[in-house]
Protein backbone atom coordinates (compact mmCIF):
# COMPACT_ATOMS: atom_id res chain seq x y z
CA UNK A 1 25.38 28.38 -27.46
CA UNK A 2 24.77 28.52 -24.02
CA UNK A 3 21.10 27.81 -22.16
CA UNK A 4 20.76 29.08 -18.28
CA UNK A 5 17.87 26.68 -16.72
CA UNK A 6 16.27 27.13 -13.08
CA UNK A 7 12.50 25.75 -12.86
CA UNK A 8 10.74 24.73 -9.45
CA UNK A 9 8.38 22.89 -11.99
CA UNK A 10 10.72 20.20 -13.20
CA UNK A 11 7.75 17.97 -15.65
CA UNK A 12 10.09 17.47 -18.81
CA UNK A 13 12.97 19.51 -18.30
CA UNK A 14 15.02 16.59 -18.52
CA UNK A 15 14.13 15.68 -22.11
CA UNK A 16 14.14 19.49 -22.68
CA UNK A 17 17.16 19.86 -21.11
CA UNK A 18 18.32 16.54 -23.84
CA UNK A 19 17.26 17.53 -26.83
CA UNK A 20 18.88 21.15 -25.88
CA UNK A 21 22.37 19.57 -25.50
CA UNK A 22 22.18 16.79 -28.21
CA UNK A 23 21.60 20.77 -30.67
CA UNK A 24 24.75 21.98 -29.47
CA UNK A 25 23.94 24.10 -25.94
CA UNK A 26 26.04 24.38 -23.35
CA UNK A 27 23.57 23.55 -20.44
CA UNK A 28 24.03 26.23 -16.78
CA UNK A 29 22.07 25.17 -14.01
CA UNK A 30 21.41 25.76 -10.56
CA UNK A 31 20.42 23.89 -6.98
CA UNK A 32 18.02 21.23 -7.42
CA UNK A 33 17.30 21.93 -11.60
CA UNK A 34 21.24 21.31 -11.36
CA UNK A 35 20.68 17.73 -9.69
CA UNK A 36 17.98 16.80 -11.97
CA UNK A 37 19.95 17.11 -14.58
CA UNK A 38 23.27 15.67 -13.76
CA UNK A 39 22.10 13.26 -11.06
CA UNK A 40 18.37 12.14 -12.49
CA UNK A 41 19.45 12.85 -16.16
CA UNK A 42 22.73 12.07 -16.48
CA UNK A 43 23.46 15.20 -18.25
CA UNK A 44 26.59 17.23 -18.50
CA UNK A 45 25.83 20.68 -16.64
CA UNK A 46 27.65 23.35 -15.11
CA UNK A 47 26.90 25.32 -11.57
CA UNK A 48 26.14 28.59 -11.58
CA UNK A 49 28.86 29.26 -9.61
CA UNK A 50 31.31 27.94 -11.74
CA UNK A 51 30.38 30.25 -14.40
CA UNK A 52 30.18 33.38 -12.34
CA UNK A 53 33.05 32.25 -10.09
CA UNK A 54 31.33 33.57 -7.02
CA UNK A 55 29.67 30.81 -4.77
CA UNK A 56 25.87 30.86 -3.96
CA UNK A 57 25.39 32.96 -0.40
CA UNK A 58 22.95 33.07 2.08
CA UNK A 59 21.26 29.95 1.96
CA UNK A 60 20.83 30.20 -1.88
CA UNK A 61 19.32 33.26 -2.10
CA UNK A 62 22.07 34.98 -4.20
CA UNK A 63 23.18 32.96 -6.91
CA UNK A 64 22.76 34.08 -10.13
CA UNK A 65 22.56 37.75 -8.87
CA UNK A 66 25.86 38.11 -10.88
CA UNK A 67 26.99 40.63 -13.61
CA UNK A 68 28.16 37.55 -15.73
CA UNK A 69 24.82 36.13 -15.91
CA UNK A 70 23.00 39.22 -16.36
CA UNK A 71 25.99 40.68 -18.75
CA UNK A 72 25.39 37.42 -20.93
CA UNK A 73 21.52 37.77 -20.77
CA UNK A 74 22.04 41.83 -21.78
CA UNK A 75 24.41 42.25 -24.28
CA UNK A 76 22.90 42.96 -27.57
CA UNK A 77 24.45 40.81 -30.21
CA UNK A 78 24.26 43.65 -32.56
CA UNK A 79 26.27 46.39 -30.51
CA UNK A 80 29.83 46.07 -31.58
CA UNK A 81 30.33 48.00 -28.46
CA UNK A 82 28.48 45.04 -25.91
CA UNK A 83 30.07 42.48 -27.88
CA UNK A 84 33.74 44.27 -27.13
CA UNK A 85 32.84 44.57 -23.32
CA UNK A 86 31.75 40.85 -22.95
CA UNK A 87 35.18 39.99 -24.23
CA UNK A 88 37.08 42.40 -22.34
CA UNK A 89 35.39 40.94 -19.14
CA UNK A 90 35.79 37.03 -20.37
CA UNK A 91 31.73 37.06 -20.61
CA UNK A 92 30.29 34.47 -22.80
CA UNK A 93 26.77 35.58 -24.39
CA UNK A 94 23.19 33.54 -22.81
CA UNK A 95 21.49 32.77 -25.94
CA UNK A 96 18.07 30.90 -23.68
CA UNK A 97 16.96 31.22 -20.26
CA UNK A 98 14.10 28.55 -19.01
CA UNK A 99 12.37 29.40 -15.77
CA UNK A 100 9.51 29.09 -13.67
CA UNK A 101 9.16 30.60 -10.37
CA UNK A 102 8.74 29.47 -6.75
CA UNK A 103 5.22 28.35 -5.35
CA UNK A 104 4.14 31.69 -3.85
CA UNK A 105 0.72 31.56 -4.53
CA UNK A 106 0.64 27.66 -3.65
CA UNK A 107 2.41 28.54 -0.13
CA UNK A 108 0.25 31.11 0.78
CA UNK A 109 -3.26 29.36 0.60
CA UNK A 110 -1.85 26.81 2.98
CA UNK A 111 -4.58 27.33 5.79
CA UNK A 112 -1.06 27.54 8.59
CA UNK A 113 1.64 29.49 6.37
CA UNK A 114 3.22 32.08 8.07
CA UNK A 115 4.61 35.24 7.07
CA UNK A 116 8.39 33.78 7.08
CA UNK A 117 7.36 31.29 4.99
CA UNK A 118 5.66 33.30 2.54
CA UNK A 119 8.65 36.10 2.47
CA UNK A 120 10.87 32.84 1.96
CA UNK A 121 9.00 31.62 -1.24
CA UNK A 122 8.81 35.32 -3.01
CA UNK A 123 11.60 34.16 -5.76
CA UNK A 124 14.06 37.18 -6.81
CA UNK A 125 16.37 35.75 -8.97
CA UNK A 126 14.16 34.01 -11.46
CA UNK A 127 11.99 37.20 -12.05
CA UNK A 128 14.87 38.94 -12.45
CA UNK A 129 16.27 36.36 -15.45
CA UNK A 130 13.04 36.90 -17.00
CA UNK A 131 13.25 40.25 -17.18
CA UNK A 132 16.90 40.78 -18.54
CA UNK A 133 15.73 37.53 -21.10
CA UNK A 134 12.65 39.16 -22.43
CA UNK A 135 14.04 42.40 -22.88
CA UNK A 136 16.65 40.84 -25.11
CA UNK A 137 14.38 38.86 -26.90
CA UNK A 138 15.35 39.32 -30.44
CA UNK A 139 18.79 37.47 -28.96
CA UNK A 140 17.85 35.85 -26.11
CA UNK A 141 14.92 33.26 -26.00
CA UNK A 142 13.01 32.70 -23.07
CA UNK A 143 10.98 29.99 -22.20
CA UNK A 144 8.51 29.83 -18.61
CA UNK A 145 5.63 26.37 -19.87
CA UNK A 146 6.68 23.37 -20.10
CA UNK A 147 4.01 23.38 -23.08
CA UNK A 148 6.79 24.89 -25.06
CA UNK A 149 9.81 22.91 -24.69
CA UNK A 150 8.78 20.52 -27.88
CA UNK A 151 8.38 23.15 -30.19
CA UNK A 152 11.17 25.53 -29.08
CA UNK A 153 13.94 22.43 -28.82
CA UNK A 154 13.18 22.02 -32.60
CA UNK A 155 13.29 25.21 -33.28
CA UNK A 156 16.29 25.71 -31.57
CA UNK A 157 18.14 22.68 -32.73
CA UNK A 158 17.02 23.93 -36.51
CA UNK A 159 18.22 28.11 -35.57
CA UNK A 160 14.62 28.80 -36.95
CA UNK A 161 13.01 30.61 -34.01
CA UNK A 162 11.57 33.53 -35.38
CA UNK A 163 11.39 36.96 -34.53
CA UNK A 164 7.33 36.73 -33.70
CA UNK A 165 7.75 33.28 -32.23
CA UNK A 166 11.00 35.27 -29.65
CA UNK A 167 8.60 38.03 -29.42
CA UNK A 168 5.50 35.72 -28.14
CA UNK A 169 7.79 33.75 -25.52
CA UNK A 170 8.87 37.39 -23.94
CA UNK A 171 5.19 38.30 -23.97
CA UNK A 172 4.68 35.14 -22.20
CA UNK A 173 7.81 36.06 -19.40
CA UNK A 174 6.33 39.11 -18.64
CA UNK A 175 3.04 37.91 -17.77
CA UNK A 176 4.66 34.90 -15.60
CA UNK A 177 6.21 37.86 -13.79
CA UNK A 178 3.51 40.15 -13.95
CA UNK A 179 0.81 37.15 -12.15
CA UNK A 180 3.37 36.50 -9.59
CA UNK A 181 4.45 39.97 -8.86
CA UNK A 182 0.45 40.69 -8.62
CA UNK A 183 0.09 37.69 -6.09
CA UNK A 184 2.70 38.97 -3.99
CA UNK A 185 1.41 42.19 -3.59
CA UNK A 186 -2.02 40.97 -3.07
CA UNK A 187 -0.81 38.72 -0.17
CA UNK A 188 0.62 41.73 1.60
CA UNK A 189 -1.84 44.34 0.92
CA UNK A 190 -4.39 41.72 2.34
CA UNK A 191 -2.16 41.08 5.24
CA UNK A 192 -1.97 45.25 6.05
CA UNK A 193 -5.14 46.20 4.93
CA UNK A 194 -7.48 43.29 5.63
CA UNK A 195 -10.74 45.36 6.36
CA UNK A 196 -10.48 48.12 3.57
CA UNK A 197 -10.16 48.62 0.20
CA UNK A 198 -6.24 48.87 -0.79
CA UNK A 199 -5.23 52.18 -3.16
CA UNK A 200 -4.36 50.12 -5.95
CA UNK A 201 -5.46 46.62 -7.03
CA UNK A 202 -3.20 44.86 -9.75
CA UNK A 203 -5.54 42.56 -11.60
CA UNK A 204 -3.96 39.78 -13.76
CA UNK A 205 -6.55 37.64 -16.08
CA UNK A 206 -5.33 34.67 -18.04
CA UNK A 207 -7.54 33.57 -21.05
CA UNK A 208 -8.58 29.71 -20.31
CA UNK A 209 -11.28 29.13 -23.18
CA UNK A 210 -12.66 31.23 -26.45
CA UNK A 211 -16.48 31.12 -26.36
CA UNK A 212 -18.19 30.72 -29.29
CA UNK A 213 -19.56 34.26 -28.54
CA UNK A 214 -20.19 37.03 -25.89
CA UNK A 215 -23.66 37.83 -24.85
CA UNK A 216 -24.66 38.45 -28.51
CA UNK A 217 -23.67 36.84 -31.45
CA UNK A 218 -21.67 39.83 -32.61
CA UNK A 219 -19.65 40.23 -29.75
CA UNK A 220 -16.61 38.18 -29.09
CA UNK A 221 -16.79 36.27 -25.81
CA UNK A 222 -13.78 34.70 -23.99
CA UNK A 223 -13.71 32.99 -20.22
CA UNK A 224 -10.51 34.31 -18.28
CA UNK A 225 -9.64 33.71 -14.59
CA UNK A 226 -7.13 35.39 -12.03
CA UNK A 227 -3.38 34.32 -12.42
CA UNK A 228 -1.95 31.60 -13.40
CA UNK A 229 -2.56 29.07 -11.39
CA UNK A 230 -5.65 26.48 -11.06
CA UNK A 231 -9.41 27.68 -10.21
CA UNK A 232 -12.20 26.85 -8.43
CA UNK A 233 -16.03 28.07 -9.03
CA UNK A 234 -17.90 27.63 -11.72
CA UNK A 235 -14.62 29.14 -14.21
CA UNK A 236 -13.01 26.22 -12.80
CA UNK A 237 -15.44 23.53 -13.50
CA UNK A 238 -15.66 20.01 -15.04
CA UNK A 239 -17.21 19.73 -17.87
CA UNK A 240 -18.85 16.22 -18.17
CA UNK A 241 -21.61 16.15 -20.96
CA UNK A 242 -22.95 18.46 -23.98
CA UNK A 243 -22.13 21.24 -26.22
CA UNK A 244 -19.43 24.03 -25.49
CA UNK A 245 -20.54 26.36 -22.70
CA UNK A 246 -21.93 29.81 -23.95
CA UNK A 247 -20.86 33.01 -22.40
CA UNK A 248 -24.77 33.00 -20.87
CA UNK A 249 -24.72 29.61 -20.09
CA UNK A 250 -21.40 30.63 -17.84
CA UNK A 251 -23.49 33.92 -16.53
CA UNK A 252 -26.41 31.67 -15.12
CA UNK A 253 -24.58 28.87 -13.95
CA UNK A 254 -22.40 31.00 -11.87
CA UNK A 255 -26.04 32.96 -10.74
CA UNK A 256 -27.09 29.02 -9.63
CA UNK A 257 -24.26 27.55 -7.79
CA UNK A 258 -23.86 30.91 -5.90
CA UNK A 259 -27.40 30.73 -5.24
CA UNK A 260 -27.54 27.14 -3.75
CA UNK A 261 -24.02 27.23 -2.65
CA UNK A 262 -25.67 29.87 -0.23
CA UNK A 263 -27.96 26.89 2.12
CA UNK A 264 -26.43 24.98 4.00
CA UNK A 265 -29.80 22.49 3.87
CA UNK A 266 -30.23 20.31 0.11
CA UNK A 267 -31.41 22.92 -2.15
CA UNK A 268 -32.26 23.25 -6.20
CA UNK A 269 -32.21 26.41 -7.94
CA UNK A 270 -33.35 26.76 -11.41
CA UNK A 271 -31.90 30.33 -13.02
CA UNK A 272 -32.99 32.50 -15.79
CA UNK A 273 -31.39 34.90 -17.06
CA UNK A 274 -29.74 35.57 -13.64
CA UNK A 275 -32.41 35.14 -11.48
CA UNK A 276 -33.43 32.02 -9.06
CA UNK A 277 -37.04 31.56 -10.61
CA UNK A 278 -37.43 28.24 -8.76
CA UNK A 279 -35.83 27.55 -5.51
CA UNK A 280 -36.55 25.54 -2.55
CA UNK A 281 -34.62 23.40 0.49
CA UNK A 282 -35.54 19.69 1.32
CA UNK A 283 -33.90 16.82 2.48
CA UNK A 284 -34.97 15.10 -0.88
CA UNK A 285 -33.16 15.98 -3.31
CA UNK A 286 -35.73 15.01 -5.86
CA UNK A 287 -38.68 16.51 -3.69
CA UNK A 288 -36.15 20.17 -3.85
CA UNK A 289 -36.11 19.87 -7.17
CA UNK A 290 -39.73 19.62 -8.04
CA UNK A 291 -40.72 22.03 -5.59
CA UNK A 292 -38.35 24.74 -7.27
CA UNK A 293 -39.67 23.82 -10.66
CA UNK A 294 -43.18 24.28 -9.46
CA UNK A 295 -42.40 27.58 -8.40
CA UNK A 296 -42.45 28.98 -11.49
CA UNK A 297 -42.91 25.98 -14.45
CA UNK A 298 -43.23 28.51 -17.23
CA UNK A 299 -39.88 30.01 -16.89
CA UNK A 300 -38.23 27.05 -16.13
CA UNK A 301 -37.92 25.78 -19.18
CA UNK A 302 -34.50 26.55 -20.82
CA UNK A 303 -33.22 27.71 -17.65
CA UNK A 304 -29.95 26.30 -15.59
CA UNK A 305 -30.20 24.32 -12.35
CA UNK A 306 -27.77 23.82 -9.47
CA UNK A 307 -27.39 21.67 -6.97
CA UNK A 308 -25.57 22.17 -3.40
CA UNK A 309 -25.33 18.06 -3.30
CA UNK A 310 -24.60 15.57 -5.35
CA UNK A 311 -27.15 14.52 -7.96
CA UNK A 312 -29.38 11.73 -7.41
CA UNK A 313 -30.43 9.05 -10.23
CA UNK A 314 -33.86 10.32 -8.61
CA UNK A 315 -33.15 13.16 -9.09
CA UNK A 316 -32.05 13.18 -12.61
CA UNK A 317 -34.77 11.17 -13.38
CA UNK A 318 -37.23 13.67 -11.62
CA UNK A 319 -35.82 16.20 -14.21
CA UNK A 320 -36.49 14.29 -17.64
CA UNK A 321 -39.15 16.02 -18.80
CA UNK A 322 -37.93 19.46 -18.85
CA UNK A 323 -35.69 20.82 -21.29
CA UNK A 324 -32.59 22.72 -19.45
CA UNK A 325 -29.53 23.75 -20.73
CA UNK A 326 -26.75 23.59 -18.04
CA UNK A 327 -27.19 21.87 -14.58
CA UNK A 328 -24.13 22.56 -12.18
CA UNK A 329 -23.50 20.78 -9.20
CA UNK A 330 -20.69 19.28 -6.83
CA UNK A 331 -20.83 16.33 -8.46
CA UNK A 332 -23.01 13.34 -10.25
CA UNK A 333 -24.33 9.38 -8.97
CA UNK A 334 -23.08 7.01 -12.04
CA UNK A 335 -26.75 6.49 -12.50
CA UNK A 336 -27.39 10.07 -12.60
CA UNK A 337 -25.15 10.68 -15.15
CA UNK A 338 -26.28 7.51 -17.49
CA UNK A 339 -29.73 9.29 -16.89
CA UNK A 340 -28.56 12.86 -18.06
CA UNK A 341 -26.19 11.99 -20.68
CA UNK A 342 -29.38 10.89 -23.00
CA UNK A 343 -29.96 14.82 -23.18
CA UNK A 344 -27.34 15.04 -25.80
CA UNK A 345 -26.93 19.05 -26.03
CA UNK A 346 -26.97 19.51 -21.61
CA UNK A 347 -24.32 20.37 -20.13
CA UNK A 348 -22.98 19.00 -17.21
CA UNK A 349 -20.81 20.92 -15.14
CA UNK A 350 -19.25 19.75 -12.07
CA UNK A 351 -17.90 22.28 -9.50
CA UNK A 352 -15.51 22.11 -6.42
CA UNK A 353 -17.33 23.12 -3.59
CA UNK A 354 -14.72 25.68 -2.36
CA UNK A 355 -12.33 28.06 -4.11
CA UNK A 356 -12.69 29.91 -6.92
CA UNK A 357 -13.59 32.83 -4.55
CA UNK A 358 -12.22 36.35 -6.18
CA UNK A 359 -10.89 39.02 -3.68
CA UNK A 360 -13.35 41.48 -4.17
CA UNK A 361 -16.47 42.09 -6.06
CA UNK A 362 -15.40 44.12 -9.72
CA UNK A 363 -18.18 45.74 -12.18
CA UNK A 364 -16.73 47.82 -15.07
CA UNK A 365 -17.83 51.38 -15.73
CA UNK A 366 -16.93 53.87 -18.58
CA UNK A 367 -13.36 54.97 -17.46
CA UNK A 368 -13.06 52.15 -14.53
CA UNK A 369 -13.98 49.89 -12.32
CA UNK A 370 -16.21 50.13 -9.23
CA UNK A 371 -14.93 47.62 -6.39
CA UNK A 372 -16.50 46.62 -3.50
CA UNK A 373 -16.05 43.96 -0.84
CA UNK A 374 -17.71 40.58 -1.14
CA UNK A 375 -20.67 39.15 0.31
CA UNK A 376 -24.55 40.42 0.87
CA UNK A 377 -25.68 40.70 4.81
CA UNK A 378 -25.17 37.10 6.49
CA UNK A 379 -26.95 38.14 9.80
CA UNK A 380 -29.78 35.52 10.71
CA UNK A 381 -33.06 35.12 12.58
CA UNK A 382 -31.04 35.47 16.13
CA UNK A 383 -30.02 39.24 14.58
CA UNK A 384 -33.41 40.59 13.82
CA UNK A 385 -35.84 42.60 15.84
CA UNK A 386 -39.33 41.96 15.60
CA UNK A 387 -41.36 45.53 15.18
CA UNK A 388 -44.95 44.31 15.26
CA UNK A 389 -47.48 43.28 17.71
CA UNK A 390 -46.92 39.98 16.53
CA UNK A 391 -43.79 38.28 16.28
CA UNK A 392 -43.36 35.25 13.36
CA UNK A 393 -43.76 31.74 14.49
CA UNK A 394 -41.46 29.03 14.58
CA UNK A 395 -42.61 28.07 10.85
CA UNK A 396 -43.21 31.32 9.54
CA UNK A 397 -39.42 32.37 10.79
CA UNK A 398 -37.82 29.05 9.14
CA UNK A 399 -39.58 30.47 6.07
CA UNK A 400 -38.33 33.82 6.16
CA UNK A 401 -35.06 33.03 6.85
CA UNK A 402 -35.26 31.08 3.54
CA UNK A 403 -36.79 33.81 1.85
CA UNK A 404 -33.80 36.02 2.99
CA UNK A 405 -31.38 33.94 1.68
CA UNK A 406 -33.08 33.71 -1.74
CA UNK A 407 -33.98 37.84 -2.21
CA UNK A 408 -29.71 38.08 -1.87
CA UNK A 409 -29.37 36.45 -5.01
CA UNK A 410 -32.15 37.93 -6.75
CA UNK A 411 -31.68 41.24 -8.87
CA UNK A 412 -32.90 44.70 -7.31
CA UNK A 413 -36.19 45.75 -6.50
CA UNK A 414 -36.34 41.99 -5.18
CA UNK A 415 -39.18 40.75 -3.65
CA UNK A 416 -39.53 37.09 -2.61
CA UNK A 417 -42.93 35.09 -1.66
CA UNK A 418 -41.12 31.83 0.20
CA UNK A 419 -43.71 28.90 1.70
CA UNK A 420 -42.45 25.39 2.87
CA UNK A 421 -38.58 26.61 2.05
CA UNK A 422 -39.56 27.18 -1.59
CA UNK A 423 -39.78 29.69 -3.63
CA UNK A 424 -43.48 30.25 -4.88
CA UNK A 425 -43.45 34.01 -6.27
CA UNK A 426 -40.23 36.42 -7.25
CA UNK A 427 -40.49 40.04 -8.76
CA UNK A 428 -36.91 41.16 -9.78
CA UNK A 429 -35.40 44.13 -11.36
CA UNK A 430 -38.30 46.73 -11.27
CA UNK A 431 -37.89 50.74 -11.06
CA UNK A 432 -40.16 50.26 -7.67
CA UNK A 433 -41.00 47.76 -5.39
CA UNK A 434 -44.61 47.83 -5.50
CA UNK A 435 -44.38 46.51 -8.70
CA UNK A 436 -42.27 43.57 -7.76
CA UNK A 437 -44.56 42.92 -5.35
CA UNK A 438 -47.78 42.53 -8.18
CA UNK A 439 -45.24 40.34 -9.93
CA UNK A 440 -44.53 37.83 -7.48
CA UNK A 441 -48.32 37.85 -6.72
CA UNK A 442 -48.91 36.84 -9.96
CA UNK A 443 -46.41 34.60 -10.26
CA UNK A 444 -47.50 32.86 -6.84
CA UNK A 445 -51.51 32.72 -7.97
CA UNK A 446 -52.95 30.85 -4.72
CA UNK A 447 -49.78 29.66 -3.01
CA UNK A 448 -49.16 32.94 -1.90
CA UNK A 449 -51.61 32.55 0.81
CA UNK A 450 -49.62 31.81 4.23
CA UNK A 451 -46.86 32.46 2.64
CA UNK A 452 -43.99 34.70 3.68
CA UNK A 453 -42.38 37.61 1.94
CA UNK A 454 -38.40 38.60 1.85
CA UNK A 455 -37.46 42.49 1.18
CA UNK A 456 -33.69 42.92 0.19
CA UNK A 457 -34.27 46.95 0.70
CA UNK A 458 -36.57 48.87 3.45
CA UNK A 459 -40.31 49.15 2.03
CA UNK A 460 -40.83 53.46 1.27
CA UNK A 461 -44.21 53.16 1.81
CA UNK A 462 -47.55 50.69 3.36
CA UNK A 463 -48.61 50.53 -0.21
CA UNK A 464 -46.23 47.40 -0.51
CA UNK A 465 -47.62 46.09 2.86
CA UNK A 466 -51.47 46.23 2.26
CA UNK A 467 -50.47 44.41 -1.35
CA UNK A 468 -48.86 41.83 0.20
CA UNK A 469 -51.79 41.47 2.78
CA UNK A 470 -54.23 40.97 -0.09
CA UNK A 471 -52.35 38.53 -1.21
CA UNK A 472 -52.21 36.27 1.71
CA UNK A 473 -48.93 37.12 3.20
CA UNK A 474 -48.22 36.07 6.79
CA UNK A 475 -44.70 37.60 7.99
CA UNK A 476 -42.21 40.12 6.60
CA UNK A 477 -38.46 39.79 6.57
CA UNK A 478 -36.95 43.36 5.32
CA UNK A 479 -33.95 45.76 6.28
CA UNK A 480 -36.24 48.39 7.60
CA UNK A 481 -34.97 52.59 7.98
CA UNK A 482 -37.57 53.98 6.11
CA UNK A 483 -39.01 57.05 7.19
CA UNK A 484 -41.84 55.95 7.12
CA UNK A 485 -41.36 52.80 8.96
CA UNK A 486 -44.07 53.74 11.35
CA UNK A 487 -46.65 53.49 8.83
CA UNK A 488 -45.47 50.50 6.99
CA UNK A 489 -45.34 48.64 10.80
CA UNK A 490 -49.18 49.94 11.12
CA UNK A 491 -49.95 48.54 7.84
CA UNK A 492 -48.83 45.06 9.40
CA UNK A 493 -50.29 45.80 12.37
CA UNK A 494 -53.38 45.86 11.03
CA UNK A 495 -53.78 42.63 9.11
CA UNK A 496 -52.33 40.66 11.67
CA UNK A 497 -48.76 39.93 9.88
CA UNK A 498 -45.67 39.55 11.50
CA UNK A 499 -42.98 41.34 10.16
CA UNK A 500 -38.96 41.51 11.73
CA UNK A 501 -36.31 44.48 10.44
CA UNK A 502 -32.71 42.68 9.73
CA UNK A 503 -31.06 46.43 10.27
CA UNK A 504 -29.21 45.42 7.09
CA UNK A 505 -29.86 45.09 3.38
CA UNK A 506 -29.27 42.66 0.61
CA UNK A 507 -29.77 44.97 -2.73
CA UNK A 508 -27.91 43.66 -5.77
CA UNK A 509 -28.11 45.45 -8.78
């Protein structure tokens, strides 16, 4: 029996590699897997080259491009006719390939790779093993995680591998291809096309947790994140305290560490069911926190809250009386976390601060998938035009700047009432936007007077504007290009309120 092995990942392909050769296998090697072996693990191996008879050419790249390796991976054991030929040619039969492929995706998300170096670490030859094992599968095994040596070197040492278990490690190959093969092409259709979308998108999802349900108890839920390789965001982050995350709990922490990720100033969200129903910025942690819980007390409770910093004992402590059930944040003060761990069912979640970041922004329809690029308007206060007779002061434009930031991550018809950097009313999701605006009214009782209002989509009529001037409102942040823009900037006009056009929009269905 003979076993072809070339991994860049060498963790435990020495004892692999061991327990391989004390069952019997003749071990083939190449380049450094070949000087692990024999150098590091004192292990009898032959070179590539030897076998093939041809010497590796052009600085390694061809090497076990060979017809005896890829005869030997081929040949179907029961063809009398590929058994013949392999004789005829002196071609011994490759009964288990173990690979794992070059860095690609590790080398290209170096912040100074260059195109030579990525071209240099697109591995052929491995891929190519893969391919010609896991085809042969019910002959040749193939094995790409070191998560399988154990159990394949005692099957192997045993001849008990089944036909599923053979079956499974192909499936397994083909994906390791299919990821890599998927971050290639990604690399180069963002290096051609890096301002549009490309003609075809290769997606590759790899299943990282089972939930203990989907949105619903009857539906199956399951967390899965792009390729192979490590994650950031919230699919990538820390658990530290409390039950199993739910797939909701995953939905709404995502909704609040987007949300506060967003400021660059300390900021606390608490989320419902998607939506920032609390949020403010201060330099207090602790005083951010209240103020956002404040903002709407009634619908805080249950909800998720993230941080942008790292949470404070005071913070913590600040939180005790409220029942949540996630809080996500960069990271956690000892004391904090002696604090929060008393809540025995909240979960803790801690989150790098940067990657994690998909390419573009995917939402399934029947049939297909509707793809967009990422990100809501960024343009700030030094973008906007002021189209009243009164432009915002220096504390009403702090505020709606704020408020801007906040209607992006708030569901369509969003309307946001914003005073002090906090969020004191929010209407979300209506069929039209005078009714978001009675909602965050009523949501904002008295604070709403001097306080500022946030659009994420032109107002279609003054109806909006005389609302919002009944209940207080000061200055208007919105996209503007109504029609009737004319009469919504009279409407302002005439109570006195400032209001400034952004000439883009932030609608988010």
């Amino acid at each position: 029996m003979k076993a072809l092995i070339s991994v860049y990942d060498k963790t435990g392909i020495v004892e692999f590699s061991r327990r391989l050769a004390a069952a019997g296998f003749e071990l083939i090697s190449t380049g450094g897997t070949h000087r692990t072996l024999s150098e590091g693990g004192g292990l009898a191996v032959r070179q590539v080259a030897e076998v093939t008879g041809s010497p590796e050419i052009l600085e390694g790249r061809v090497k076990t491009l060979h017809p005896v390796i890829h005869a030997g991976l081929l040949a179907r054991r029961d063809s009398p006719d590929h058994l013949a030929e392999l004789a005829k040619h002196g071609i011994d039969p490759i009964d288990l390939v173990v690979v794992n492929l070059y860095p690609f995706v590790a080398t290209v998300t170096k912040p100074d790779v260059t195109l030579a170096d990525a071209l240099e670490n697109i591995d052929i030859g491995g891929p190519t093993m893969l391919r010609a094992a896991a085809k042969n599968f019910p002959s040749v095994a193939v094995v790409v995680d070191p998560a399988d040596y154990s159990w394949v070197a005692e099957k192997m040492a045993r001849h008990s591998l089944s036909m599923e278990e053979r079956r499974d490690l192909a499936a397994k190959a083909f994906h390791h291809v299919s990821v890599y093969d998927t971050a290639v092409a990604d690399y180069l259709t963002a290096t051609s096309e890096a301002d549009s979308l490309p003609d075809k998108l290769t997606l590759s999802l790899k299943k990282v947790a089972v939930l203990r349900y989907g949105e619903n108890p009857h539906q199956q839920g399951g967390l899965y994140v792009l390729g192979d390789g490590p994650t950031g965001g919230v699919a990538g982050a820390r658990q530290l305290h409390g039950r199993e995350v739910s797939f909701n709990n995953l939905m709404d922490a995502d909704a609040a560490w987007r949300t506060v990720s967003d400021f660059a100033e300390p900021t606390a969200a608490v989320v419902k069911h998607a939506n920032p129903c609390g949020l403010a910025s201060h330099e207090d942690q602790a005083e951010a926190y209240r103020r956002a819980y404040e903002g709407d007390s009634v619908s805080a409770f249950g909800g998720i809250v993230g941080y942008n910093r790292t949470v404070t004992a005071a913070t913590a402590a600040a939180m005790g009386p409220v029942f949540y059930e996630v809080v996500v944040a960069p990271g956690y003060e000892p004391e904090a976390l002696k604090i929060l761990r008393k809540k025995r069912n909240l979960r803790l979640l801690a989150v790098e601060r940067t990657g994690g970041a998909p390419s573009y922004d995917l939402r399934p329809i029947s049939g297909g998938l509707l793809v967009q690029t990422l990100g809501a308007a960024t343009e700030g206060p030094a973008e906007w035009k002021t189209v009243t007779n009164r432009a915002p002061s220096d504390a009403e434009l702090r505020d709606l700047a704020f408020a801007w930031k906040a209607a992006k991550h708030i569901k369509s018809n969003a309307i946001v009432f914003a005073k002090d950097r906090t969020l004191v009313g929010m209407g979300a999701g209506q069929p039209n936007r005078v009714v978001s605006v009675h909602l965050a009214r009523r949501t904002a009782g008295d604070k709403s007077r001097e306080s500022v209002l946030a659009s994420d989509a032109f107002f279609p009529f003054p109806d909006n504007i005389e609302l919002a001037a009944e209940a207080g409102i000061t200055a208007i942040v919105q996209p503007g290009g109504s029609i009737r823009d004319n009469e919504v900037i009279d409407a302002a006009n005439q109570s006195n309120m400032a209001m400034v056009f952004t000439g883009v929009r932030n609608f988010r269905h």
